[in-house]
PDB file of N, CA and C in Angstrom:
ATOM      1  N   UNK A   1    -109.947-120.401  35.207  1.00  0.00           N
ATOM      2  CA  UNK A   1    -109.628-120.253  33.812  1.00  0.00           C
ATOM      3  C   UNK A   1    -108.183-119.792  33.714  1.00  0.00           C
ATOM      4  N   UNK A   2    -107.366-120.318  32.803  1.00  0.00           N
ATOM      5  CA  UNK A   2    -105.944-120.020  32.788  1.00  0.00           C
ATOM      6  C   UNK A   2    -105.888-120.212  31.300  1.00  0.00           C
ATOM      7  N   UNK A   3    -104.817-118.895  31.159  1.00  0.00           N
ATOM      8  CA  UNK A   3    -103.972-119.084  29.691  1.00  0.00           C
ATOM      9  C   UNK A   3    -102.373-118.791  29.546  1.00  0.00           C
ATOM     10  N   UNK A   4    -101.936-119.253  28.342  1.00  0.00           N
ATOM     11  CA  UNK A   4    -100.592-118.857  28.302  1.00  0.00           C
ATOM     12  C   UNK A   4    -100.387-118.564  27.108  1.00  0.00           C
ATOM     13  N   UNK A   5     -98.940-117.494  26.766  1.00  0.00           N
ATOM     14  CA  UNK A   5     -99.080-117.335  25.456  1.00  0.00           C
ATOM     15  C   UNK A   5     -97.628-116.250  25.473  1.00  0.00           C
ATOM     16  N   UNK A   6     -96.861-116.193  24.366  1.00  0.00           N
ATOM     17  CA  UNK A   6     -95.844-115.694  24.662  1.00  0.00           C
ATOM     18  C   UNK A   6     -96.014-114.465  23.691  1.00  0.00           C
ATOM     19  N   UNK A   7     -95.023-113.207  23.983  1.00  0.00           N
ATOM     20  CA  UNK A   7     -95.578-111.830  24.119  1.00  0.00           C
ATOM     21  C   UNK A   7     -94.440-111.429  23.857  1.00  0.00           C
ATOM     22  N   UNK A   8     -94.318-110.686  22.390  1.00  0.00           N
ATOM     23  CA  UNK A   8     -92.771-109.157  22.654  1.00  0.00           C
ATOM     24  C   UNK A   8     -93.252-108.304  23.413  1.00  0.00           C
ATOM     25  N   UNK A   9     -92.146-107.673  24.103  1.00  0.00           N
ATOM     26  CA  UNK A   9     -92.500-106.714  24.957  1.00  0.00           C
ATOM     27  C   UNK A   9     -91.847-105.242  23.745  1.00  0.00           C
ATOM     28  N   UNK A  10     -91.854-104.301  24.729  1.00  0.00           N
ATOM     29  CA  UNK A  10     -91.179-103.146  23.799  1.00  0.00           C
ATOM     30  C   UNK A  10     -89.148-103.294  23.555  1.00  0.00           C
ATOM     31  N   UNK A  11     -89.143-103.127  22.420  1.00  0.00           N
ATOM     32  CA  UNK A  11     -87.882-103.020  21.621  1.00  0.00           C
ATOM     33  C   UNK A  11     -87.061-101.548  22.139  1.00  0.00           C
ATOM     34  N   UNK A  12     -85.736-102.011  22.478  1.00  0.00           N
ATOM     35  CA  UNK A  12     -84.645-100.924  23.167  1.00  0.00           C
ATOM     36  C   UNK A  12     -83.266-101.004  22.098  1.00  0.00           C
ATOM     37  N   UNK A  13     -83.877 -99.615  21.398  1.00  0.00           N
ATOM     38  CA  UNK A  13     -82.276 -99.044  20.637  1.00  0.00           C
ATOM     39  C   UNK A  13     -81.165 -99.145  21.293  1.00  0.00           C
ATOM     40  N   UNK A  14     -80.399-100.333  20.418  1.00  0.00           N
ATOM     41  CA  UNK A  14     -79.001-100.259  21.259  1.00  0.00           C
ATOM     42  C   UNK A  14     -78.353 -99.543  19.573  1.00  0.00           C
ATOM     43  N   UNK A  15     -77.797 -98.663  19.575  1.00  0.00           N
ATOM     44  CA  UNK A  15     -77.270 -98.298  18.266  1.00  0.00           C
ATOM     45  C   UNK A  15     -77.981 -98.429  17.012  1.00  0.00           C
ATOM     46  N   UNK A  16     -77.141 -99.237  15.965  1.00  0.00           N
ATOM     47  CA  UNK A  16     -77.842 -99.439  15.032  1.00  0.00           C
ATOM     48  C   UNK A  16     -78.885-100.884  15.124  1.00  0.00           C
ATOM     49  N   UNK A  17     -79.064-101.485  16.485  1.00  0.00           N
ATOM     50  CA  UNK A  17     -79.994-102.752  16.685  1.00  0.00           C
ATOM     51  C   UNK A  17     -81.118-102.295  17.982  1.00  0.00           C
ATOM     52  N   UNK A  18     -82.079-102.598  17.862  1.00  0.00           N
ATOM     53  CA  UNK A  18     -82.877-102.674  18.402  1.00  0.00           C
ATOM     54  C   UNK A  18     -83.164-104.325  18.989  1.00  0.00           C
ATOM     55  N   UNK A  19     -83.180-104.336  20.458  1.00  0.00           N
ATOM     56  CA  UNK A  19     -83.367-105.672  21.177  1.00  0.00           C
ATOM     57  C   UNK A  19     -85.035-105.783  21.746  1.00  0.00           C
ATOM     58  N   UNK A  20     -85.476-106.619  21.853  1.00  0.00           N
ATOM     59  CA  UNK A  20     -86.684-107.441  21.685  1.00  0.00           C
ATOM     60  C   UNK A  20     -86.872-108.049  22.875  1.00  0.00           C
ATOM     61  N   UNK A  21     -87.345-107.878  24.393  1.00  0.00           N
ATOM     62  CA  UNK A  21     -87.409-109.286  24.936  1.00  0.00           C
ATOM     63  C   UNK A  21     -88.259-109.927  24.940  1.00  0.00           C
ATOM     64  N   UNK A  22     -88.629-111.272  24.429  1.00  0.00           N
ATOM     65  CA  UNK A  22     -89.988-112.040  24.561  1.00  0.00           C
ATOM     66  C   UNK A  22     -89.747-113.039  25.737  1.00  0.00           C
ATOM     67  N   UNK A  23     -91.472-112.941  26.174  1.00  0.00           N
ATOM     68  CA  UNK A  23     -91.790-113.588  27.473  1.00  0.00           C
ATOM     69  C   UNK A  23     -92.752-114.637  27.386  1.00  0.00           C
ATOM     70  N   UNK A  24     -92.930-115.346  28.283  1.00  0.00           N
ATOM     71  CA  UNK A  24     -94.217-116.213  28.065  1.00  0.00           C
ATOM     72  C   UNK A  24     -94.830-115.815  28.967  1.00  0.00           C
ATOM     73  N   UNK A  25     -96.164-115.427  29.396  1.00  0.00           N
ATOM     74  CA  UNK A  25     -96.929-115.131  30.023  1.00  0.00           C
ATOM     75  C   UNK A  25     -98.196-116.103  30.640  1.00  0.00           C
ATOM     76  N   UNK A  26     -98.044-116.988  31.734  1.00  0.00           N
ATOM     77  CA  UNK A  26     -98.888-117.596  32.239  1.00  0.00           C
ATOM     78  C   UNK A  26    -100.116-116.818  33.298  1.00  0.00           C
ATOM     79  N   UNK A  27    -101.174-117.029  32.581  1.00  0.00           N
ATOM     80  CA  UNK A  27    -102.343-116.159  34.193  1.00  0.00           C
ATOM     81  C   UNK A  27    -103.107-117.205  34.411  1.00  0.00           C
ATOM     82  N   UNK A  28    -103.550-117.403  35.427  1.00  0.00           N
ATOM     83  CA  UNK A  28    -104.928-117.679  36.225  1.00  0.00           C
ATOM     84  C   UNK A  28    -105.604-116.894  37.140  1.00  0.00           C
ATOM     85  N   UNK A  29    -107.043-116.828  36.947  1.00  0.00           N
ATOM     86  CA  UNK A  29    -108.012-116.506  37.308  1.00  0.00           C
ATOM     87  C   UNK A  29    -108.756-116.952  37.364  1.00  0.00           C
ATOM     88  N   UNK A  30    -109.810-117.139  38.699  1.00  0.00           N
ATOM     89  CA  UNK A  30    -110.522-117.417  39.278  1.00  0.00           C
ATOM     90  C   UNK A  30    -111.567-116.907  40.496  1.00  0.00           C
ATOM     91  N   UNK A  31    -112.970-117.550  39.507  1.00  0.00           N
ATOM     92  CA  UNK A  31    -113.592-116.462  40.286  1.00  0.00           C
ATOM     93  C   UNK A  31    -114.724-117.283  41.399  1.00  0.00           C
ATOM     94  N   UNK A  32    -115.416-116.351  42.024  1.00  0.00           N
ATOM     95  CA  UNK A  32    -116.516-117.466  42.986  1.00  0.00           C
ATOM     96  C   UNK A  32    -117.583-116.935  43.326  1.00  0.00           C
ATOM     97  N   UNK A  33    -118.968-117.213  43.205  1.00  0.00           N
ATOM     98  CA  UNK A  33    -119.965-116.240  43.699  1.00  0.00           C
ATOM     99  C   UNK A  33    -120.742-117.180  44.602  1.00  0.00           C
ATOM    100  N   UNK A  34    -121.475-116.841  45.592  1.00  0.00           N
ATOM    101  CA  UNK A  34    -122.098-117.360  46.319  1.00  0.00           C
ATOM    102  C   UNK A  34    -123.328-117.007  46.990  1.00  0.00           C
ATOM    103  N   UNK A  35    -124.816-117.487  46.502  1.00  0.00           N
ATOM    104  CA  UNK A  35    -125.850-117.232  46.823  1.00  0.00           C
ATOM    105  C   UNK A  35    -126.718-117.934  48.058  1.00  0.00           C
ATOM    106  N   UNK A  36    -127.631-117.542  48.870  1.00  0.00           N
ATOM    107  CA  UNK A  36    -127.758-118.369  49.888  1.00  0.00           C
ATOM    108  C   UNK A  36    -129.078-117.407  50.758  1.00  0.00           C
ATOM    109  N   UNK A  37    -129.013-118.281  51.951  1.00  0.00           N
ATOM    110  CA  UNK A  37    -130.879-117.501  52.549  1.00  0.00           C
ATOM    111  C   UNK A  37    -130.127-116.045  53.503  1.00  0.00           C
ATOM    112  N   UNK A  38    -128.602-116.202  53.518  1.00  0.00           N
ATOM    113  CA  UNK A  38    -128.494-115.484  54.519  1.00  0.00           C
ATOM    114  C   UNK A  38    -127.580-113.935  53.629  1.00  0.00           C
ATOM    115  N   UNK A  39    -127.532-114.278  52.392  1.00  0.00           N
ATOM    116  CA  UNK A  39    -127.178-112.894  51.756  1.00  0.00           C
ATOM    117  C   UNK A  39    -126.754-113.527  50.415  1.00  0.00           C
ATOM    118  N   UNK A  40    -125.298-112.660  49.517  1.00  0.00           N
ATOM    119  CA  UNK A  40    -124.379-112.953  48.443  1.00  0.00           C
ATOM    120  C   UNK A  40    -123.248-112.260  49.194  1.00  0.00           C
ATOM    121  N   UNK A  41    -121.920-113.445  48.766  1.00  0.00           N
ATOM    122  CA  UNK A  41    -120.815-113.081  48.425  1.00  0.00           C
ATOM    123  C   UNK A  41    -119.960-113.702  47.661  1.00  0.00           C
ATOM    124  N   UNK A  42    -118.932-112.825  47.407  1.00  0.00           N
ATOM    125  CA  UNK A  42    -118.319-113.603  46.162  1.00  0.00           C
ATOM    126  C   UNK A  42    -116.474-113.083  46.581  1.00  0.00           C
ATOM    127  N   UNK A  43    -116.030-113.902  45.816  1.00  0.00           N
ATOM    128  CA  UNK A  43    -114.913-113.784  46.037  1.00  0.00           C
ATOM    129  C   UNK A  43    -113.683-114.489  44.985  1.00  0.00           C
ATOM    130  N   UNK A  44    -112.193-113.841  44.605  1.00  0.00           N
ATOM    131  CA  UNK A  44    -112.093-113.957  43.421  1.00  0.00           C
ATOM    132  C   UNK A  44    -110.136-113.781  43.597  1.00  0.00           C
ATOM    133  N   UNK A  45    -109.721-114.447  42.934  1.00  0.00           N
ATOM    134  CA  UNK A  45    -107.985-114.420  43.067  1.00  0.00           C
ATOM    135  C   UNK A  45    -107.328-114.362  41.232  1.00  0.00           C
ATOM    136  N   UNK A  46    -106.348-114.576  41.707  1.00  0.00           N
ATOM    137  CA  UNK A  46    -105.269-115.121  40.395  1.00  0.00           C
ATOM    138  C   UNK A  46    -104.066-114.852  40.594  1.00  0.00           C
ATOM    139  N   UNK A  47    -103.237-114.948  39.850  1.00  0.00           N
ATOM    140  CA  UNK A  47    -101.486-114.949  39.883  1.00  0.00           C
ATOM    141  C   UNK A  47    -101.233-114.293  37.623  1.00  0.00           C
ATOM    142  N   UNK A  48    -100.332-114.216  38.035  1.00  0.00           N
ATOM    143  CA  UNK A  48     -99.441-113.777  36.430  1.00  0.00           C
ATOM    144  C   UNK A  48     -98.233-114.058  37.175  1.00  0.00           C
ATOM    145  N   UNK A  49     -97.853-114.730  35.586  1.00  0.00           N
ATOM    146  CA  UNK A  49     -96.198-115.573  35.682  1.00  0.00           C
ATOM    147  C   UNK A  49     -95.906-114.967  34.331  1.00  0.00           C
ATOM    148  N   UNK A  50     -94.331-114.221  34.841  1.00  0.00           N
ATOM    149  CA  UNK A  50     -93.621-114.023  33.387  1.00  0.00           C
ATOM    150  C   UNK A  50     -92.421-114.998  33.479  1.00  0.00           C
ATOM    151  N   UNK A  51     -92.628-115.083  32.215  1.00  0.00           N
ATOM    152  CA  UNK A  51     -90.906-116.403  32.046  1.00  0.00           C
ATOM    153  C   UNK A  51     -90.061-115.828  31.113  1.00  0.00           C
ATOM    154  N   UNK A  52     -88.689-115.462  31.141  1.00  0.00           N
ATOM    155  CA  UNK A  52     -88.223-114.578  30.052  1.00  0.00           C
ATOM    156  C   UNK A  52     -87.721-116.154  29.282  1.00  0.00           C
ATOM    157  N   UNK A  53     -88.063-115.785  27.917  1.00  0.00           N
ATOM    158  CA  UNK A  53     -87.851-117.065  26.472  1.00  0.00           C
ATOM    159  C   UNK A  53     -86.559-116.807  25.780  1.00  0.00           C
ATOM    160  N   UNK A  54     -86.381-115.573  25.248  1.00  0.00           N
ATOM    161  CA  UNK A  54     -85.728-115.165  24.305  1.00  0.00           C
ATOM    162  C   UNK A  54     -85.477-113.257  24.629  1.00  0.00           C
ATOM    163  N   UNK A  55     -84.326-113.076  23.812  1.00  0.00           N
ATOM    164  CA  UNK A  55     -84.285-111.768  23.364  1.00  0.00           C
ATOM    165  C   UNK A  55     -83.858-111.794  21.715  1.00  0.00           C
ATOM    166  N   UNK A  56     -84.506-110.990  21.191  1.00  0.00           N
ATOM    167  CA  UNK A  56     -84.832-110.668  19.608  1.00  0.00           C
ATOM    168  C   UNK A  56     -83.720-109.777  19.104  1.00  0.00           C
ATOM    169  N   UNK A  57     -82.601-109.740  18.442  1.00  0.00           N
ATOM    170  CA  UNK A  57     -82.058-108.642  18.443  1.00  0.00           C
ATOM    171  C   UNK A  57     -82.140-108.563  16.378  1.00  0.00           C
ATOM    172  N   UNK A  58     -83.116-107.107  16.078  1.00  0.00           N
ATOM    173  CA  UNK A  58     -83.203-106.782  15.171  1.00  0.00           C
ATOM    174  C   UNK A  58     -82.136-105.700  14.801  1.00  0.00           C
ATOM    175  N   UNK A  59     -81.769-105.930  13.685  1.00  0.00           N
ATOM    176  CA  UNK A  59     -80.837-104.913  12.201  1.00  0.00           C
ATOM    177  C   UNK A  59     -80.777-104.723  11.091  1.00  0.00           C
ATOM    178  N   UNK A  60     -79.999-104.374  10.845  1.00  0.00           N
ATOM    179  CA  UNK A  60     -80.331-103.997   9.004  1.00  0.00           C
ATOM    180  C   UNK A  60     -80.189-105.785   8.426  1.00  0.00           C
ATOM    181  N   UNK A  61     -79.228-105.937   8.664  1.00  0.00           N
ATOM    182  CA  UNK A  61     -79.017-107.420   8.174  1.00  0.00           C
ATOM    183  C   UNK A  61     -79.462-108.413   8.392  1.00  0.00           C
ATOM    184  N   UNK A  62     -80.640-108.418   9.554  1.00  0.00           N
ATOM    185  CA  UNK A  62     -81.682-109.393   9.798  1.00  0.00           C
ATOM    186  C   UNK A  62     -82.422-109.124  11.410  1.00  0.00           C
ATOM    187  N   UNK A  63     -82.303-110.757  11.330  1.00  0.00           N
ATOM    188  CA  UNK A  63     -82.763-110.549  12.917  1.00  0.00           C
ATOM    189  C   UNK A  63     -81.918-112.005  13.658  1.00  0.00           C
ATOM    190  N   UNK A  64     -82.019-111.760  14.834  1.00  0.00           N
ATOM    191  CA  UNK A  64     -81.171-113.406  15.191  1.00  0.00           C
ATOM    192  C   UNK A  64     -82.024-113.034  16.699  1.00  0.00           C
ATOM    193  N   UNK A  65     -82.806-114.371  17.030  1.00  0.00           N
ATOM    194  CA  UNK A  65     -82.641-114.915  18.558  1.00  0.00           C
ATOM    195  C   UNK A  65     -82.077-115.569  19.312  1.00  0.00           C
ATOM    196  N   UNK A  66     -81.856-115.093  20.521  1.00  0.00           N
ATOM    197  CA  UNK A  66     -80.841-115.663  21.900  1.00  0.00           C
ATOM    198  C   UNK A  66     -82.109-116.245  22.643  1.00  0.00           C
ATOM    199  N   UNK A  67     -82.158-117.306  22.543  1.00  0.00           N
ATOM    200  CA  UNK A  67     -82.545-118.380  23.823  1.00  0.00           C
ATOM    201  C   UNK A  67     -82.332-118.242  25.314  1.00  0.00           C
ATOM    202  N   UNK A  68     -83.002-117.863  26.352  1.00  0.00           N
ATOM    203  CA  UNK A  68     -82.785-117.735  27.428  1.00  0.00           C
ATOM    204  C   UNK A  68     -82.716-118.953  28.185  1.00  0.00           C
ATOM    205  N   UNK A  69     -81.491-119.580  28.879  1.00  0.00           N
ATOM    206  CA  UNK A  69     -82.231-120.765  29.343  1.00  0.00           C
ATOM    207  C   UNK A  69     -81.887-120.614  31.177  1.00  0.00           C
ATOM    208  N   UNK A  70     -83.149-121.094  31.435  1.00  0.00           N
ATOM    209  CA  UNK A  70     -83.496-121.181  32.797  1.00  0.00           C
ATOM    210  C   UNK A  70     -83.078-121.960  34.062  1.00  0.00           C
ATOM    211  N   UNK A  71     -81.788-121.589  34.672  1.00  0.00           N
ATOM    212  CA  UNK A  71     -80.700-122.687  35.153  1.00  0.00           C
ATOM    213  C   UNK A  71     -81.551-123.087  36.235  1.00  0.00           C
ATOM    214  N   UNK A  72     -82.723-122.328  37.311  1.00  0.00           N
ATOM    215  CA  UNK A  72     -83.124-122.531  38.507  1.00  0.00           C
ATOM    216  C   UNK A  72     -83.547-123.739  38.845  1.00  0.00           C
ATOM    217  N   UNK A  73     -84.468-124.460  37.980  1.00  0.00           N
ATOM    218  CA  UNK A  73     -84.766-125.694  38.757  1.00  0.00           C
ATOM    219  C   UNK A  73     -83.364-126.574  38.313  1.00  0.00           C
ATOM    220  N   UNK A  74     -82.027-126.577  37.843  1.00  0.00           N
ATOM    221  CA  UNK A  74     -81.051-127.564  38.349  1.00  0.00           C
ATOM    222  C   UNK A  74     -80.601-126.946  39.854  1.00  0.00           C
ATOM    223  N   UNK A  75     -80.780-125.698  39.773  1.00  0.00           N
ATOM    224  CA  UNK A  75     -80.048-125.232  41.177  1.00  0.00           C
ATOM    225  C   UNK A  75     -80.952-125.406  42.252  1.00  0.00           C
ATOM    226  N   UNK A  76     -81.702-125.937  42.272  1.00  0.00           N
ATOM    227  CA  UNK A  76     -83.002-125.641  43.310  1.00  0.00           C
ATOM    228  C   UNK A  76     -82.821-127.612  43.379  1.00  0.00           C
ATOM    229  N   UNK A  77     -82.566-128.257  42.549  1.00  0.00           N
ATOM    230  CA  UNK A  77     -82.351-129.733  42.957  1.00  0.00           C
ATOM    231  C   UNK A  77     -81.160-129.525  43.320  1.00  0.00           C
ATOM    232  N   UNK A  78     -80.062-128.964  42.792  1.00  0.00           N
ATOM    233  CA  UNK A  78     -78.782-129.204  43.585  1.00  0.00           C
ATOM    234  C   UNK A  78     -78.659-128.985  45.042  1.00  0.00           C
ATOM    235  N   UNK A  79     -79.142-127.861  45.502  1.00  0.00           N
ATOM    236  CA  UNK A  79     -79.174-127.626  46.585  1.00  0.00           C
ATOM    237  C   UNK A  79     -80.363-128.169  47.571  1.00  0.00           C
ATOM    238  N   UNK A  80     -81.350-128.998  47.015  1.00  0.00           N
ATOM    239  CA  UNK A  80     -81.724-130.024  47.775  1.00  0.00           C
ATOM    240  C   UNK A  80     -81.234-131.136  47.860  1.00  0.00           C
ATOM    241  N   UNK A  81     -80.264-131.655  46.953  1.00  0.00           N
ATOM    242  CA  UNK A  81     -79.398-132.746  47.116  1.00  0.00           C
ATOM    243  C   UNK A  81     -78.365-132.184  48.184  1.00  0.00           C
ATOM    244  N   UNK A  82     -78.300-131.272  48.289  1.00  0.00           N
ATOM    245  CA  UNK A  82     -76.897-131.042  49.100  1.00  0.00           C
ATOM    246  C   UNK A  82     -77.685-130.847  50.816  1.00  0.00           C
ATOM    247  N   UNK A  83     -78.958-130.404  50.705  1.00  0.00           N
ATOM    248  CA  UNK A  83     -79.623-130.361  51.976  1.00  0.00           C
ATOM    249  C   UNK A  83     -79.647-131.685  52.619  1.00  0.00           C
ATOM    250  N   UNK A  84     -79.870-132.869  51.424  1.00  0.00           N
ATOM    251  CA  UNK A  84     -80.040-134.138  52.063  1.00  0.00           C
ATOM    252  C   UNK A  84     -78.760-134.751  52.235  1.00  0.00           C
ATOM    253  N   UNK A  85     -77.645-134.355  51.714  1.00  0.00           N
ATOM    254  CA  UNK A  85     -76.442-135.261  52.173  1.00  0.00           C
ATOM    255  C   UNK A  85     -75.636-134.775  52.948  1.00  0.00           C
ATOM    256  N   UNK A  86     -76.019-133.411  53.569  1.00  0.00           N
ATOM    257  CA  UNK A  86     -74.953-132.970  54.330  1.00  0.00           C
ATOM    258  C   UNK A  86     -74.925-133.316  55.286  1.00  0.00           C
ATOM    259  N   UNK A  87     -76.266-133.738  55.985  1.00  0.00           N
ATOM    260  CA  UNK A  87     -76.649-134.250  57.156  1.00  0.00           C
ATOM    261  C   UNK A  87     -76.407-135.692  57.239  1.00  0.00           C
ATOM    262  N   UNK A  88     -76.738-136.417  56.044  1.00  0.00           N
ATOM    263  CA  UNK A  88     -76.224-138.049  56.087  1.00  0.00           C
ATOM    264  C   UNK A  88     -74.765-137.854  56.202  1.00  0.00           C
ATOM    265  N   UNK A  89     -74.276-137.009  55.723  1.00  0.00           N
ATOM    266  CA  UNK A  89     -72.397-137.100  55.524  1.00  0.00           C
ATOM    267  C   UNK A  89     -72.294-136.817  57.037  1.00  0.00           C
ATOM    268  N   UNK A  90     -72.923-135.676  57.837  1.00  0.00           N
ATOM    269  CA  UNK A  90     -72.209-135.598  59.229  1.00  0.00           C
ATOM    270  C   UNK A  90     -72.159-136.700  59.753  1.00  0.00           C
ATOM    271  N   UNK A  91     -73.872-137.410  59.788  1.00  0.00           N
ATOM    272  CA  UNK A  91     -73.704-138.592  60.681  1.00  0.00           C
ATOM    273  C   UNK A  91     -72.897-139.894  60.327  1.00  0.00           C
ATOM    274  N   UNK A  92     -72.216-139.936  59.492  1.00  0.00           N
ATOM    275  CA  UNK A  92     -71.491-141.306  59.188  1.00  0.00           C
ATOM    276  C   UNK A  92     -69.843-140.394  59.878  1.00  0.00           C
ATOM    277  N   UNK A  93     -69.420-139.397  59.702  1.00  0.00           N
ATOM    278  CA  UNK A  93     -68.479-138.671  60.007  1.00  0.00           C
ATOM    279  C   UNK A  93     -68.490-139.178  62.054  1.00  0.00           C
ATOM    280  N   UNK A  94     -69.782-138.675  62.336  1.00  0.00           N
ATOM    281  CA  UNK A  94     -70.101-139.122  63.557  1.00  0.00           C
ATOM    282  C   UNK A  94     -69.638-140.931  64.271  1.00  0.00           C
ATOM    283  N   UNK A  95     -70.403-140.970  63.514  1.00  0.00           N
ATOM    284  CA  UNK A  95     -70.319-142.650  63.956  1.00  0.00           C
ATOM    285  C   UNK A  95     -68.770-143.099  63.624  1.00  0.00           C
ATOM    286  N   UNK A  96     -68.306-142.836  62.110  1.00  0.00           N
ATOM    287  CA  UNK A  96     -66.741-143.502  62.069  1.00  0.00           C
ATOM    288  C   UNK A  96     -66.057-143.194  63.385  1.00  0.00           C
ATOM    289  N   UNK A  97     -65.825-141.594  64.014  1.00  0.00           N
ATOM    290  CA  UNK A  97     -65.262-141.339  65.140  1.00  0.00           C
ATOM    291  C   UNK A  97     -65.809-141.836  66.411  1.00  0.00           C
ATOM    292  N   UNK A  98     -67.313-142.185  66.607  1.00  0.00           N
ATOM    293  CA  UNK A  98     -67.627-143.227  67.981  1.00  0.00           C
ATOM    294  C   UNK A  98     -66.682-144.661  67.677  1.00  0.00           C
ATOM    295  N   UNK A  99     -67.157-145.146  66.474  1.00  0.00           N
ATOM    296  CA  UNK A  99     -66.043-146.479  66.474  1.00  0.00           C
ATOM    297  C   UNK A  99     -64.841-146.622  66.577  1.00  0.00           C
ATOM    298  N   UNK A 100     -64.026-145.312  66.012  1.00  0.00           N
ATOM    299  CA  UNK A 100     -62.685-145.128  66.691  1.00  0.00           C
ATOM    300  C   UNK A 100     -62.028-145.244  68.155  1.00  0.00           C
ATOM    301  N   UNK A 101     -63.121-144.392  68.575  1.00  0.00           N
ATOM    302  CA  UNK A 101     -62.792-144.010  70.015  1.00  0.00           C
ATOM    303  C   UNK A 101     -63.507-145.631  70.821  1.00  0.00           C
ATOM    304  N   UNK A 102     -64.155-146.147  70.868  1.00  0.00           N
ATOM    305  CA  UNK A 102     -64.535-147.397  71.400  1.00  0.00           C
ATOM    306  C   UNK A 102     -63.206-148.392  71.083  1.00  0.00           C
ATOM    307  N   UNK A 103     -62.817-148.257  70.217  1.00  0.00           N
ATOM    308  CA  UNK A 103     -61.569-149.407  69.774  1.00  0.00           C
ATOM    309  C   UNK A 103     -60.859-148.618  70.497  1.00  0.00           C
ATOM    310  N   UNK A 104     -60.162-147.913  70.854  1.00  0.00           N
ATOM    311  CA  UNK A 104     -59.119-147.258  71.039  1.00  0.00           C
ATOM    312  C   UNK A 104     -59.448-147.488  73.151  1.00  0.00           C
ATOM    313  N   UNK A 105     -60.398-147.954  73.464  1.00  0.00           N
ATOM    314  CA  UNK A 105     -60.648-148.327  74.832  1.00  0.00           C
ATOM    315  C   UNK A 105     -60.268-149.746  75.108  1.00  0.00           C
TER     316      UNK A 105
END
């Protein structure tokens, strides 16, 4: 069973504003019981995921939200793009210099 659902947390006086951070909150849980000739057991997990969304910043003159945005999965492909070409880039680096050196015989 899993839910999600996004959540203010507690508000921090900065002066005359009070800031807000809201999260989204993903859980799963899961549970297991098991009956049988030779006894019961059971057994049972889950995870909680916070995702920061926004921060809220309240004042006299209103309220305004800041959008959090989440750079990791471009950086987490960038740097698997760079895992896969660094190694194709050596080996062509490789080979141009075997063909050099063969001509050069």
């Amino acid at each position: 069973m899993g839910a999600c659902e996004v959540v203010e947390g507690e508000g921090v006086r900065v002066g005359e504003r009070e800031l807000v951070p809201v999260v989204r909150v993903t859980r799963r849980v899961e549970r297991r019981a098991y009956v049988g000739a030779d006894g019961v057991a059971g057994q049972g997990g889950g995870f909680v995921r916070l995702h920061p969304v926004a921060v809220v910043e309240r004042s006299a003159t209103g309220e305004r939200r800041f959008a959090i945005r989440d750079r990791t999965v471009h950086t987490l492909i960038g740097l698997f793009l760079v895992a896969l070409l660094v190694p194709l880039l050596a080996m062509v680096i490789v080979w141009i210099a075997e063909c050099g050196m063969r001509n050069e015989e």
